[in-house]
C-alpha atoms as a PDB file:
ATOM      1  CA  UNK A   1      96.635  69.446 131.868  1.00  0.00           C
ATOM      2  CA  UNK A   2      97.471  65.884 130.609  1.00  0.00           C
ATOM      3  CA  UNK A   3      97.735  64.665 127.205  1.00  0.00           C
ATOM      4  CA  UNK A   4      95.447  61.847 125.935  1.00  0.00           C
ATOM      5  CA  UNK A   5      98.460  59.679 125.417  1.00  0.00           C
ATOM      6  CA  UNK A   6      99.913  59.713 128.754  1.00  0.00           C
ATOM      7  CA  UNK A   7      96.869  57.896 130.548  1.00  0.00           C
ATOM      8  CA  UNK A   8      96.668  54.110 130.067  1.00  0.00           C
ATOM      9  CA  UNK A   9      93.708  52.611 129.579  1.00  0.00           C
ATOM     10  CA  UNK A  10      92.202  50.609 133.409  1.00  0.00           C
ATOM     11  CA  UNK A  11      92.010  47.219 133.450  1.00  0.00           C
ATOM     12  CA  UNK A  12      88.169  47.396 133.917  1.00  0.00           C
ATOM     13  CA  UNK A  13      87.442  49.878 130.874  1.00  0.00           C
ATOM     14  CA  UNK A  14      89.836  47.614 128.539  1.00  0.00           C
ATOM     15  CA  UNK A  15      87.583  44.396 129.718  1.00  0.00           C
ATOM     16  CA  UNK A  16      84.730  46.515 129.446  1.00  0.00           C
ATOM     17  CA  UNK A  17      85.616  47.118 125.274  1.00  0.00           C
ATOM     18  CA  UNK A  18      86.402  43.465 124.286  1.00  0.00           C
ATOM     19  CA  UNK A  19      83.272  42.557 126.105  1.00  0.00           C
ATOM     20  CA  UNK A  20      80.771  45.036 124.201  1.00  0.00           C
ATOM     21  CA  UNK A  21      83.297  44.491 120.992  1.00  0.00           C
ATOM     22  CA  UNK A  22      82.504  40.732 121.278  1.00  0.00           C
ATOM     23  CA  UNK A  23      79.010  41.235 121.891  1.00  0.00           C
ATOM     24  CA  UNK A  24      79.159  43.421 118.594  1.00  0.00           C
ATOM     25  CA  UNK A  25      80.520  41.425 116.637  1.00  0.00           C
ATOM     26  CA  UNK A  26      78.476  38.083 117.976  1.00  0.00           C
ATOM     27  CA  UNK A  27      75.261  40.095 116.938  1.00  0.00           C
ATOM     28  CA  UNK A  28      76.491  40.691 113.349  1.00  0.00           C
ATOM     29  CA  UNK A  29      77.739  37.249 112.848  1.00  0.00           C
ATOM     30  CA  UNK A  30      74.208  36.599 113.590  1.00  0.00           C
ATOM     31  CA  UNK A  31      72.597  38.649 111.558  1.00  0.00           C
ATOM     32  CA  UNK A  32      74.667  37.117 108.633  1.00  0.00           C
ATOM     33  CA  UNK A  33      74.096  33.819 109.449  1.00  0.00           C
ATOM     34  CA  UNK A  34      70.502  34.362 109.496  1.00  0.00           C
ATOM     35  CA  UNK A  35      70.036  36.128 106.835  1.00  0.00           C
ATOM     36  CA  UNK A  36      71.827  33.184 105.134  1.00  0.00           C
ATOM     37  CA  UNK A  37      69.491  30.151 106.768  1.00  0.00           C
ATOM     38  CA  UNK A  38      66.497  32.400 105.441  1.00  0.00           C
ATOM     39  CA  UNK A  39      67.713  32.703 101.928  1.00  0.00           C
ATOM     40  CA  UNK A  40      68.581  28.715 101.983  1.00  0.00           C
ATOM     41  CA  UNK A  41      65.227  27.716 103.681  1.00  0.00           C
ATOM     42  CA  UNK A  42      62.984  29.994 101.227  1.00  0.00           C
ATOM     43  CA  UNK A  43      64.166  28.740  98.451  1.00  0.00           C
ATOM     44  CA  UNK A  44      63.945  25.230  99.810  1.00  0.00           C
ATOM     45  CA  UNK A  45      59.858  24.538  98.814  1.00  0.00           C
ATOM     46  CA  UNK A  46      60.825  26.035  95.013  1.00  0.00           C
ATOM     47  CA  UNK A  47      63.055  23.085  95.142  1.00  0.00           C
ATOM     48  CA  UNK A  48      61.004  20.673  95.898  1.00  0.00           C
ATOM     49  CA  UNK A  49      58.162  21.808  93.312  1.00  0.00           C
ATOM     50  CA  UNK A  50      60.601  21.925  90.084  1.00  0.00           C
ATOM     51  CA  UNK A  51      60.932  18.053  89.987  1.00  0.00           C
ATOM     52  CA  UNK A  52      57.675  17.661  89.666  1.00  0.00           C
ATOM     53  CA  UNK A  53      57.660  18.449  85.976  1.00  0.00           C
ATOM     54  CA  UNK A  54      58.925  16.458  83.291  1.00  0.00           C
ATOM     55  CA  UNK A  55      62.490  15.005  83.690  1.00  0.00           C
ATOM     56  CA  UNK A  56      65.224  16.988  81.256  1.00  0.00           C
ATOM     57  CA  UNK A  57      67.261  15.706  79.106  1.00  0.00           C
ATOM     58  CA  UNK A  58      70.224  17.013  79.914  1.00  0.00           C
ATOM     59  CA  UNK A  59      71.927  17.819  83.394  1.00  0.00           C
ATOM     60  CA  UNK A  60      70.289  19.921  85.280  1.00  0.00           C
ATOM     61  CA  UNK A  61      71.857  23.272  86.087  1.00  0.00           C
ATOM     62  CA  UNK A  62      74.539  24.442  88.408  1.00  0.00           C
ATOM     63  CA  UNK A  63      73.032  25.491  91.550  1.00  0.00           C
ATOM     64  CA  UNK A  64      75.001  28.379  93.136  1.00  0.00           C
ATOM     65  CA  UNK A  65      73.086  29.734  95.934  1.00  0.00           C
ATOM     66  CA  UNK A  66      74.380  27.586  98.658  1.00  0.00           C
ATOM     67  CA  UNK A  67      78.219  28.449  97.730  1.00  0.00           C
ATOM     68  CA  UNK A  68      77.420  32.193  97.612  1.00  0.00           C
ATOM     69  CA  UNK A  69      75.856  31.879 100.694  1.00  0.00           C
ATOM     70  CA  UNK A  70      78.429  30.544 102.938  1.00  0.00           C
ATOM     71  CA  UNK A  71      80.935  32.670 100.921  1.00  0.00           C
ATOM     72  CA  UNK A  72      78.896  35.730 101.699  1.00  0.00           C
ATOM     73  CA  UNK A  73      79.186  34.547 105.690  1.00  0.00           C
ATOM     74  CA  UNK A  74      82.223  33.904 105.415  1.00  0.00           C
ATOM     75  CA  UNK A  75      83.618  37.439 104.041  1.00  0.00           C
ATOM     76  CA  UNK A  76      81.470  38.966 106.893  1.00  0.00           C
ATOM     77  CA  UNK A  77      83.282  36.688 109.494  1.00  0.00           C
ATOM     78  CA  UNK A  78      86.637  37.544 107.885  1.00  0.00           C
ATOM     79  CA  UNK A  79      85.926  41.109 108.050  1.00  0.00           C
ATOM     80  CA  UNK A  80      85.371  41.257 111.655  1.00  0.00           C
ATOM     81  CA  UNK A  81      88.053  39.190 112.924  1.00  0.00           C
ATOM     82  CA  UNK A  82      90.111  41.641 110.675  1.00  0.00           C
ATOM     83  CA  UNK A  83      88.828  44.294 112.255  1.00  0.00           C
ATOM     84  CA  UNK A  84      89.533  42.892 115.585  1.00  0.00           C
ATOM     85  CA  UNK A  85      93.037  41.988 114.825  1.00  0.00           C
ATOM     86  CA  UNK A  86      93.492  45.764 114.042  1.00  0.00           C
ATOM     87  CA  UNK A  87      92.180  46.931 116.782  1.00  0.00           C
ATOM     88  CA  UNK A  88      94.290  44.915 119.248  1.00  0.00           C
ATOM     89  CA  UNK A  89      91.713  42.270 119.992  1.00  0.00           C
ATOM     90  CA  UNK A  90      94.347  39.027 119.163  1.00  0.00           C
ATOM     91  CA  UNK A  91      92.306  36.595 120.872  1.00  0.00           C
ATOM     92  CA  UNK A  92      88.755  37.340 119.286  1.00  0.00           C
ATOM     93  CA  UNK A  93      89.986  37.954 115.618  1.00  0.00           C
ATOM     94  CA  UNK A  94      92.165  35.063 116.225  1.00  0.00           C
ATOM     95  CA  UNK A  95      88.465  33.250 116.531  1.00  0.00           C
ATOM     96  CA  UNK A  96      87.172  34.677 114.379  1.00  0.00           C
ATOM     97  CA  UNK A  97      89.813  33.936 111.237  1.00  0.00           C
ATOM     98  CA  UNK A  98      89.197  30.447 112.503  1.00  0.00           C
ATOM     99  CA  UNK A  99      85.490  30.651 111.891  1.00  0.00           C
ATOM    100  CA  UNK A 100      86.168  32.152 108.784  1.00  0.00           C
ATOM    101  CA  UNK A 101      88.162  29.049 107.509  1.00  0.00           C
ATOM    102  CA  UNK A 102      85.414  26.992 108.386  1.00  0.00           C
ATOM    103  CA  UNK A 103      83.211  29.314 106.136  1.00  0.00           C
ATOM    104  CA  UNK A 104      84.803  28.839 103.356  1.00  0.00           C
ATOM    105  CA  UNK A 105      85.669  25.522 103.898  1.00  0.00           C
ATOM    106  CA  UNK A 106      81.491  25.156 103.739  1.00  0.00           C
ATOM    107  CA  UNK A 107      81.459  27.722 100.454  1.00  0.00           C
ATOM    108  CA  UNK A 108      83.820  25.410  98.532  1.00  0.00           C
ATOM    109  CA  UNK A 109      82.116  21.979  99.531  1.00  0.00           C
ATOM    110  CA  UNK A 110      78.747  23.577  99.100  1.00  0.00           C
ATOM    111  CA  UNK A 111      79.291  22.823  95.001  1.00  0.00           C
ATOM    112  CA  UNK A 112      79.275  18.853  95.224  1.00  0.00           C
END
């Protein structure tokens, strides 16, 4: 009987895995980024209403949601393309590390 390790993987099956890995990871890149244009756009009418009001006399306070955000996104993308680098995937996680620097790129300049 043959041992696990002495059959290499086909062509077709390895294809087969970065194809449903990329489709895996595309669907939870996503979900993140959704999750993050939801949290942005429902907070977007409580924006508007507050300057409604009376102006304050000092400045008004630091807004940190959009930097978390984009930070958030950009851990999940970070993780991923991690996760693909360690599991052989160069090309993807390559991709995806490059996604991630655009992420966080976005967190930092979110701030201004």
């Amino acid at each position: 009987m043959p041992e696990l390790t002495d059959q290499q993987p086909s062509e077709g099956k390895g294809a087969l895995t970065a194809g449903c890995l990329l489709l895996l990871v595309l669907v939870a890149d996503v979900a993140a980024g959704s999750l993050v244009l939801i949290v942005l756009a429902a907070r977007g009418p409580s924006r508007m209403n507050a300057g409604s009001g009376p102006a304050p006399a000092g400045a008004p306070p630091a807004d940190w949601t959009p930097a978390l955000c984009f930070g958030a996104l950009a851990l999940a993308v970070c993780v991923t393309g991690v996760m693909l680098l360690r599991l052989g995937h160069r090309y993807i996680g390559a991709i995806q590390l490059g996604l991630c620097v655009v992420m966080a790129s976005l967190a930092l300049g979110a701030r201004r």
